[in-house]
Protein backbone atom coordinates (compact mmCIF):
# COMPACT_ATOMS: atom_id res chain seq x y z
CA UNK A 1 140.52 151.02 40.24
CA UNK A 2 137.33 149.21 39.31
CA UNK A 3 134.58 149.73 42.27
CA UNK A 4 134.37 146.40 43.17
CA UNK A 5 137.84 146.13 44.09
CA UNK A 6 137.95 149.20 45.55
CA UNK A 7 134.75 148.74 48.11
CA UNK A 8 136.65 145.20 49.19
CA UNK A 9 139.67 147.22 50.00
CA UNK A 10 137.80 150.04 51.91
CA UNK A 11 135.41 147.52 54.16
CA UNK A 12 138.66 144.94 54.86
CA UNK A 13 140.72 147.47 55.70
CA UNK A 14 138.09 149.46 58.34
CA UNK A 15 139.25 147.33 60.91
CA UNK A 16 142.95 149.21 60.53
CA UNK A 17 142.49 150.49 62.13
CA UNK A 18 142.86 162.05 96.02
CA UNK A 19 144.90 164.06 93.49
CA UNK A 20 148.29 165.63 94.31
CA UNK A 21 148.01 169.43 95.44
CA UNK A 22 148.99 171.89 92.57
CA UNK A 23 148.27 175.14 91.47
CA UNK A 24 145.63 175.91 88.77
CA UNK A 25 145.77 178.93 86.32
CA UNK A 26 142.72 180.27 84.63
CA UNK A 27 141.98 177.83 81.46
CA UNK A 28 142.37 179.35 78.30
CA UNK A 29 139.94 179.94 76.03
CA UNK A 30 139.10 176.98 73.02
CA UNK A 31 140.22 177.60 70.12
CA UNK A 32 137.48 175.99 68.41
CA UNK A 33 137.00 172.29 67.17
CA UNK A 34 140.44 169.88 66.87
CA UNK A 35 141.51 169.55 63.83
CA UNK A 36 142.02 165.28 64.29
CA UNK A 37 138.31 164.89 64.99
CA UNK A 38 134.67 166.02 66.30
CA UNK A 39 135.96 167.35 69.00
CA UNK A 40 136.95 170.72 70.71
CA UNK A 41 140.63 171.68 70.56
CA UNK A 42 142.60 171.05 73.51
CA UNK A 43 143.38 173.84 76.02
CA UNK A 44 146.84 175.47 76.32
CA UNK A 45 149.32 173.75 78.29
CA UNK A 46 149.95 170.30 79.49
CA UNK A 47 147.47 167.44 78.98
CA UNK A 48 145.31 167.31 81.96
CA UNK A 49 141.76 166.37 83.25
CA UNK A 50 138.94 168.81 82.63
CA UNK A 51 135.42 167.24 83.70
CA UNK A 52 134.26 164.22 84.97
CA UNK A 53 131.06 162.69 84.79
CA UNK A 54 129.95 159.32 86.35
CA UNK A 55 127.41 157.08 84.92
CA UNK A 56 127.22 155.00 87.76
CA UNK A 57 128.36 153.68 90.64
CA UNK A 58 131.43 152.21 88.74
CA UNK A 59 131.38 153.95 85.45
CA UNK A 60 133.73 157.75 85.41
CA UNK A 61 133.77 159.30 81.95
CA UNK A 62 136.53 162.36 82.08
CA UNK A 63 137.88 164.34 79.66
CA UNK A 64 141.11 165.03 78.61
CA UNK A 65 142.60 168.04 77.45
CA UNK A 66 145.22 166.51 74.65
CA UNK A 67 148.19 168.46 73.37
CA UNK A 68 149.22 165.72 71.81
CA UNK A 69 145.95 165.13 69.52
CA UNK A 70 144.87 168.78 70.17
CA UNK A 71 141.67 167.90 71.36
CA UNK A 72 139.23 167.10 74.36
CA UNK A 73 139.17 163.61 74.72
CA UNK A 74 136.99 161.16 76.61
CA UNK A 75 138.38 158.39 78.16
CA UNK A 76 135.48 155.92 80.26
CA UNK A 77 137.02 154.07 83.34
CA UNK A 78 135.18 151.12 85.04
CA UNK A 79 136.68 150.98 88.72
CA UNK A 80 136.86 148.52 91.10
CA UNK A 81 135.03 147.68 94.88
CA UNK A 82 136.57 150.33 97.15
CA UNK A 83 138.13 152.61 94.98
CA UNK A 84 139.16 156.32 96.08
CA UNK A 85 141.03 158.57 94.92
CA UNK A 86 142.51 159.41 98.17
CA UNK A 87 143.49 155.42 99.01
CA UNK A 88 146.81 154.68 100.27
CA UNK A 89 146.92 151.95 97.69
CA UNK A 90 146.72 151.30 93.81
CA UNK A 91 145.54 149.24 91.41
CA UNK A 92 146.26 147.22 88.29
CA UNK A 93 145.01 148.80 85.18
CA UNK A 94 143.23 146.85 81.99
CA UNK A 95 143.36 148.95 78.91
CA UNK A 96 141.14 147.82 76.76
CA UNK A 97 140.89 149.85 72.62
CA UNK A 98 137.96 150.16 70.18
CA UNK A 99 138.19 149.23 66.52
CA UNK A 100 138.47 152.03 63.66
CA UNK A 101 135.06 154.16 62.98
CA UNK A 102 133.95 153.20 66.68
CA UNK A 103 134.69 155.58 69.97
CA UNK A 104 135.37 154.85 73.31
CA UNK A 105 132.10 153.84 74.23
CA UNK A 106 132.25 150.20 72.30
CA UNK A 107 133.12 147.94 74.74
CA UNK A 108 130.69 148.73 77.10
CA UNK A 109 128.29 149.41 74.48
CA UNK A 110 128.45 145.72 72.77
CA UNK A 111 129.91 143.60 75.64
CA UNK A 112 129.15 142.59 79.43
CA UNK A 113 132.69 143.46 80.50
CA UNK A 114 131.15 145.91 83.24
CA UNK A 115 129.94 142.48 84.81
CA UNK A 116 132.78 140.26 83.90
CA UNK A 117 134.75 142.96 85.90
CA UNK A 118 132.57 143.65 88.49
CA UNK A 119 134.50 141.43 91.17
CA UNK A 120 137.67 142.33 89.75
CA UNK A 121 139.78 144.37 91.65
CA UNK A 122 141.40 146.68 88.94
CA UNK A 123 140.72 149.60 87.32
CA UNK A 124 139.52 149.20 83.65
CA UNK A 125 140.12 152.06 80.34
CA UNK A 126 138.92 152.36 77.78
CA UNK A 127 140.03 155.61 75.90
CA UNK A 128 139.28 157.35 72.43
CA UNK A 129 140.84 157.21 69.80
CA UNK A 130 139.62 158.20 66.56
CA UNK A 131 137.69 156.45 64.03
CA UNK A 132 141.28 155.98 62.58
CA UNK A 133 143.82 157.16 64.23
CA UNK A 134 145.47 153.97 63.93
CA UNK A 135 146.89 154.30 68.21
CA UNK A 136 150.02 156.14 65.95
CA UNK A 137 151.94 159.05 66.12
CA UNK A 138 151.40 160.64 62.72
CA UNK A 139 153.68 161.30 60.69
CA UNK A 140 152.29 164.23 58.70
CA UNK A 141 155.02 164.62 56.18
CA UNK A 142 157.60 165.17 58.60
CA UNK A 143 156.27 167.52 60.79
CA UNK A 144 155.15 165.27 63.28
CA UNK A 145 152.44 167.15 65.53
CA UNK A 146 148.42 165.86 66.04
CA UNK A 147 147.37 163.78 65.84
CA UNK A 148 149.38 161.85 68.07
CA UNK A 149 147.41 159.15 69.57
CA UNK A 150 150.44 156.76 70.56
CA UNK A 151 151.51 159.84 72.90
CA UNK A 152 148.12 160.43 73.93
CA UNK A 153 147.28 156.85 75.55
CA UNK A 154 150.70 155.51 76.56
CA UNK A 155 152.04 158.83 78.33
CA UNK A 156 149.08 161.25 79.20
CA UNK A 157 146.15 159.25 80.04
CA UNK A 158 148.94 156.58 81.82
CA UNK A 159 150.30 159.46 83.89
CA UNK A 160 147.24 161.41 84.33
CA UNK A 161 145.12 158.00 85.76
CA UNK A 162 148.56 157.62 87.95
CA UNK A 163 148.36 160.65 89.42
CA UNK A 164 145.12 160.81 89.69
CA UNK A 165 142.89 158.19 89.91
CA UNK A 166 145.03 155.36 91.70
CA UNK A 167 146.31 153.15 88.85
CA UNK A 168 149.58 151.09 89.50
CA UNK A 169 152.23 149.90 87.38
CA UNK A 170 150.98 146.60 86.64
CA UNK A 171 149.33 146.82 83.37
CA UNK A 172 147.28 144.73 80.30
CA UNK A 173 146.18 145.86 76.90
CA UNK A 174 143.89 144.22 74.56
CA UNK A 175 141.99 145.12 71.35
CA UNK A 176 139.50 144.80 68.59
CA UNK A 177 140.52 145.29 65.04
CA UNK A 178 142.55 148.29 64.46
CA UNK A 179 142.29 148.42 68.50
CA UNK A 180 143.75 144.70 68.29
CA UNK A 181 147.08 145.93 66.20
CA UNK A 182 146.96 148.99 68.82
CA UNK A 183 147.82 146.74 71.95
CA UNK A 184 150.25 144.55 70.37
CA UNK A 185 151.96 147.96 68.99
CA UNK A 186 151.98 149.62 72.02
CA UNK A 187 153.42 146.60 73.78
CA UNK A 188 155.93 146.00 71.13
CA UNK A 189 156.84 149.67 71.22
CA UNK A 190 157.07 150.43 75.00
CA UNK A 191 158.50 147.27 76.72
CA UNK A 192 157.41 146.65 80.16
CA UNK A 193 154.88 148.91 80.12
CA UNK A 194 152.12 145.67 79.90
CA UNK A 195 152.38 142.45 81.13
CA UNK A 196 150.03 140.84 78.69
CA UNK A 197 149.05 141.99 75.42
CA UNK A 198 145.59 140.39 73.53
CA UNK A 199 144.71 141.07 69.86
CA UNK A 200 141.61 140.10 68.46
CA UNK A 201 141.42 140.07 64.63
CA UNK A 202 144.01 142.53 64.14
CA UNK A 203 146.59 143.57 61.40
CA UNK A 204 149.89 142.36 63.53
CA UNK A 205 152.06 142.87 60.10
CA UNK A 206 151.99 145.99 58.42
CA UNK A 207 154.39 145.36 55.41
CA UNK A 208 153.03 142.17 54.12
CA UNK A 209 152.15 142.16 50.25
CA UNK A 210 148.69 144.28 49.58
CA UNK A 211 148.84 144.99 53.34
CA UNK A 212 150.15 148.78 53.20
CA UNK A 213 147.61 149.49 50.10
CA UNK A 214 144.34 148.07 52.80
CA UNK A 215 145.62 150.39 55.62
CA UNK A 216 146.33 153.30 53.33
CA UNK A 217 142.81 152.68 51.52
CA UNK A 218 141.10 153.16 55.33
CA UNK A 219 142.47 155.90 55.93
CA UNK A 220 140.92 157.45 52.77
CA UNK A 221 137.83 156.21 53.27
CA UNK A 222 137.59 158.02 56.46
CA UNK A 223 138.25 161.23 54.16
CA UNK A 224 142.50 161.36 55.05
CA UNK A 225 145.37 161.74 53.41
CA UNK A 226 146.66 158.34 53.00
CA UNK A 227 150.17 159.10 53.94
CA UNK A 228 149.46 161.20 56.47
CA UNK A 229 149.64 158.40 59.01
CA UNK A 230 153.37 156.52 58.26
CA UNK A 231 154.29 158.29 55.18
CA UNK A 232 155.21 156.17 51.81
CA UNK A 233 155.48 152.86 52.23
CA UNK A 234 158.55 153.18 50.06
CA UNK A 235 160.08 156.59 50.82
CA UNK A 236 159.21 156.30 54.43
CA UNK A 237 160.03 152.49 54.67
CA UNK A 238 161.49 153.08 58.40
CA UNK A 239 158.39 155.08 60.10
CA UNK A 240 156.35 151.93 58.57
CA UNK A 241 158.93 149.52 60.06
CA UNK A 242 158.72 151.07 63.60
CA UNK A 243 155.26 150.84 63.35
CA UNK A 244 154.88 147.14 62.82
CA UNK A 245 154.53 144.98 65.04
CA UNK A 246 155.88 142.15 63.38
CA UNK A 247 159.53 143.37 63.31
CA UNK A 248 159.43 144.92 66.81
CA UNK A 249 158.01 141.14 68.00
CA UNK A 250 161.45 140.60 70.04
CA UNK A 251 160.55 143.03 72.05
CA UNK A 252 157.61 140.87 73.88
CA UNK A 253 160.15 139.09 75.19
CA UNK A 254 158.58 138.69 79.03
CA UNK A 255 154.72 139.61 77.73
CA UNK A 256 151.95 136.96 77.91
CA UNK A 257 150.37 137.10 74.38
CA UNK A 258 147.04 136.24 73.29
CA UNK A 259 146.38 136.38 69.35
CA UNK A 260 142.96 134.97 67.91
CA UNK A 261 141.10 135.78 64.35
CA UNK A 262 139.00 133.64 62.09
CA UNK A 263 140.35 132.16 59.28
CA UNK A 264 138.08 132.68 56.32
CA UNK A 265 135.65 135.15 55.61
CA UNK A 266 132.57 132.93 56.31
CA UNK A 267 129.88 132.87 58.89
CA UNK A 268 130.55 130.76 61.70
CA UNK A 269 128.80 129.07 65.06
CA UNK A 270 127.92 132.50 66.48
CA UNK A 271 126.43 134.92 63.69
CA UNK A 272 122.50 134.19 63.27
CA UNK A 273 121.05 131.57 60.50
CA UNK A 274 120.35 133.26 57.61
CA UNK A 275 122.66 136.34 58.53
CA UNK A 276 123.66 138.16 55.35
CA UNK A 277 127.47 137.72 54.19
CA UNK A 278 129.28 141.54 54.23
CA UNK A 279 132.46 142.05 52.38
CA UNK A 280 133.85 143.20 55.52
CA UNK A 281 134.21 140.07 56.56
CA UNK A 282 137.39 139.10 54.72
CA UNK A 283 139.15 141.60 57.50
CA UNK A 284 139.23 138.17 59.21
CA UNK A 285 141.44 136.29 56.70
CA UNK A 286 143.38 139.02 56.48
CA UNK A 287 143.71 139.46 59.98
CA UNK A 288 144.80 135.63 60.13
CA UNK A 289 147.84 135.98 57.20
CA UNK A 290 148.86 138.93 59.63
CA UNK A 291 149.00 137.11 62.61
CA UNK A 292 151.04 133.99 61.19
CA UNK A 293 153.76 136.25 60.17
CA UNK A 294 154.20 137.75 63.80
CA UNK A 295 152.96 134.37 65.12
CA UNK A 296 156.49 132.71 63.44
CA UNK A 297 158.81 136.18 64.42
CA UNK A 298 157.69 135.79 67.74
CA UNK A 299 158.37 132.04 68.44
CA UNK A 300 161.92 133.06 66.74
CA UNK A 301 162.50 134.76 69.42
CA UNK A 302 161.47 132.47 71.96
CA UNK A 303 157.91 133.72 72.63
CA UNK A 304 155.23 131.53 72.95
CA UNK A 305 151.74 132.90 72.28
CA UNK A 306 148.54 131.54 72.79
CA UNK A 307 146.75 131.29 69.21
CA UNK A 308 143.50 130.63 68.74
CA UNK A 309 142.85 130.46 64.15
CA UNK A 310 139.00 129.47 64.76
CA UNK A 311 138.23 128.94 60.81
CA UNK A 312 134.84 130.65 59.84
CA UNK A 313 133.67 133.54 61.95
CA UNK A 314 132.56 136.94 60.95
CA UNK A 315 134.65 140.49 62.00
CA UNK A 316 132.08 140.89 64.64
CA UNK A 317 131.44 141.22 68.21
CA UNK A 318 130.06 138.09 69.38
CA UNK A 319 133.65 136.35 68.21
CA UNK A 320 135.46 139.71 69.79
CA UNK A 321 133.83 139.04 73.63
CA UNK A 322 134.39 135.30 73.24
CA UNK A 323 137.81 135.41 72.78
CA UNK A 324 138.32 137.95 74.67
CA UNK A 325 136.49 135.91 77.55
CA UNK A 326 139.28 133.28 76.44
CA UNK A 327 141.83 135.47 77.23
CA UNK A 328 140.63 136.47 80.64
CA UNK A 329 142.40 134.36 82.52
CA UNK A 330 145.63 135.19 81.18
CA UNK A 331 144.49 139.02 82.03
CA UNK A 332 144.21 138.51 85.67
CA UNK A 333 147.03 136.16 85.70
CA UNK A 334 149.69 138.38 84.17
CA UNK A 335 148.03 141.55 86.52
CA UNK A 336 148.77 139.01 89.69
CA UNK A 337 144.86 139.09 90.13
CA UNK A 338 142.61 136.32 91.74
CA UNK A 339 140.05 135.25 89.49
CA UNK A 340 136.20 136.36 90.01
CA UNK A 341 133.39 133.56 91.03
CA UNK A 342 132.79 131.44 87.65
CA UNK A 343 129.64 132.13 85.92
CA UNK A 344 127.87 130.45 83.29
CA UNK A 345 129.08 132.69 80.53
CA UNK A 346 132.86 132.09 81.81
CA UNK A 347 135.01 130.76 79.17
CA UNK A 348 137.71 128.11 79.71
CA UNK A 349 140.83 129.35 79.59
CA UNK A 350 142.96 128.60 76.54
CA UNK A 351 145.32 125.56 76.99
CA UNK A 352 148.73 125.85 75.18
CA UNK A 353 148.82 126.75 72.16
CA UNK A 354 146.58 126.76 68.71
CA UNK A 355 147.10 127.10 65.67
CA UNK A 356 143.78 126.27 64.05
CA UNK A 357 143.30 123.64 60.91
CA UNK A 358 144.39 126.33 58.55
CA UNK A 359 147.55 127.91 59.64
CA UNK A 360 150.56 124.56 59.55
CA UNK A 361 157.98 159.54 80.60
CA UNK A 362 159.09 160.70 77.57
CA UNK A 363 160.77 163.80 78.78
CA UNK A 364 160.02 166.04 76.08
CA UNK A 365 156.37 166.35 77.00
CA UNK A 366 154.78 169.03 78.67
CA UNK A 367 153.68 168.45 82.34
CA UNK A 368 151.04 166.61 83.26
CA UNK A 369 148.36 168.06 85.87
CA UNK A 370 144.93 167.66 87.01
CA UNK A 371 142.60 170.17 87.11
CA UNK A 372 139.80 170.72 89.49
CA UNK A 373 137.54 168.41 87.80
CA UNK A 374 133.69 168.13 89.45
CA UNK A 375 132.29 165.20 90.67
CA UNK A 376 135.82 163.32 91.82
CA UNK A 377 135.17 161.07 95.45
């Protein structure tokens, strides 16, 4: 492959990607560091929470000890006004993912949703996972096993914050990039589990032409074995299948979708004059050929999304927290949530629907507990 081509597959494709009593045994020893990332391997037995450390009056990091990835895992929560973990009540959960070769930390690194959400009375997470773990199950020739990131965010951390820390049934997901395809997957995969689902320049078709060769191409740039992740596209046509979005779309039935992305691959209203162009930009027409495949499978099935094509923009932040400041009042509406005092940086909400100029418990599991982690209120 000539290194041109191959350096425009790589950088397009980076974007694919109070507690209830029980009794505590002795931890085991770590085994040393996970094998699915820089981190240490988990602990044996059931997922559960090992430390907690707050960063502020709103801000918990804890850690998760992951059989599923094998791993210690940090997961950051933003809570709401008058939260306890010993309240009689609980509260609606926003999950919100990172994009591929970013952590955990991204959204409240790059973004003001710690303000946007300060009035809002849910709890907000934001978990790890991976620079390219793909929010997948892997498929690791067969064998299954870590990492398994699907099992990771929509079982343990769901259950563990549920037990835990006070989160309720009513639930969102959005993402960035490869987190972007993560919440439409996960809501595709797992119906009812969210009641809105928000992708933001995201692969949301995974067997379009040239699409398996970018995702596969990712993955080896971050130093895996492409097929690691969903097998052959060809041999292992059916793990790809349940992992795309696009033909699981039916199953949004009942979810309140937002789907946005630029169109081409150059700079738009909110990148700086003079910014320099980066091949990684073309993630965003990508992104957009994605979305109008699941975009036409959804309304096939009666589902009306709110689209938002926007033309030129970069596969960057400042479009990322716009739109998702778009979506925001679809958030709070589909988590039966009243709407925080209007600010200046408020966007309006989205009106119908856009297409842009361009576009025509899982019982198997081990139990989940809770340790005695420090710090808890």
């Amino acid at each position: 492959m000539r290194p041109a081509r191959r350096g425009f597959l790589v950088l397009a494709a980076a974007m694919i990607v109070g507690v209830p009593s029980v009794a505590h045994a002795a931890p085991a020893p770590r085994t040393g560091r996970s094998p699915s990332g820089p981190w240490p391997a988990a602990l044996s037995g059931g997922a559960r929470v090992v430390k907690e450390r707050w960063l502020g009056p709103r801000t918990l990091d804890i850690t998760v000890s992951s059989p599923s990835v094998n791993a210690m895992l940090p997961v950051r929560l933003l809570l709401p006004k008058g939260w306890s973990k010993k309240a009689k009540r609980t509260w609606p959960v926003l999950y919100l993912l990172h994009g591929g070769a970013d952590n955990y930390t991204s959204w409240t690194r790059m973004t003001d949703i710690a303000d946007m959400t300060e009035n809002v009375d849910a709890i907000v997470v934001m978990p790890e996972a991976g620079r390219a773990g793909n929010y997948s199950d892997w498929y690791n020739g067969g064998r299954g096993g870590p990492p398994a990131w699907e099992t990771f965010h929509t079982y343990e951390v769901r259950r563990l914050l549920e037990i835990g820390y006070r989160a309720g049934g009513r639930r969102a997901v959005a993402g960035l990039s490869m987190g972007a395809y993560g919440a439409m997957k996960y809501a595709a995969r797992h119906p009812g589990m969210f009641r809105f689902a928000g992708s933001y320049s995201g692969i949301m078709s995974t067997r379009l032409p040239g699409i398996p060769d970018l995702i596969m191409n990712a993955q080896a740039a971050e130093g895996k074995d492409p097929k690691a992740l969903w097998g052959d596209p060809i041999g292992n046509r059916s793990v790809w299948r349940d992992n795309d979005p696009a033909y699981l779309a039916r199953n949004l039935r009942g979810v309140s979708i937002y789907i946005s992305s630029g169109t081409t691959s150059r700079l738009g209203e909110l990148d700086p004059p003079g910014a320099p162009w980066s091949p990684a930009h073309l993630s965003e027409p990508i992104s957009a050929y994605t979305a109008k495949d699941l975009i036409a499978k959804l309304r096939r099935h009666g589902v009306k999304p709110v689209v938002h094509l926007y033309g030129d923009g970069t596969h960057s932040w400042p479009y990322w927290q716009r739109e998702f400041k778009r979506s925001f009042p679809m958030i709070l509406s589909a988590l039966h949530l009243k709407a925080p005092p209007a600010t200046d940086q408020q966007e309006p909400p989205p009106v119908g629907e856009d297409d842009g100029d361009d576009w025509g418990l899982l019982e198997r599991l081990p139990p989940i507990t809770v340790s005695g982690a420090g710090g808890s209120r």
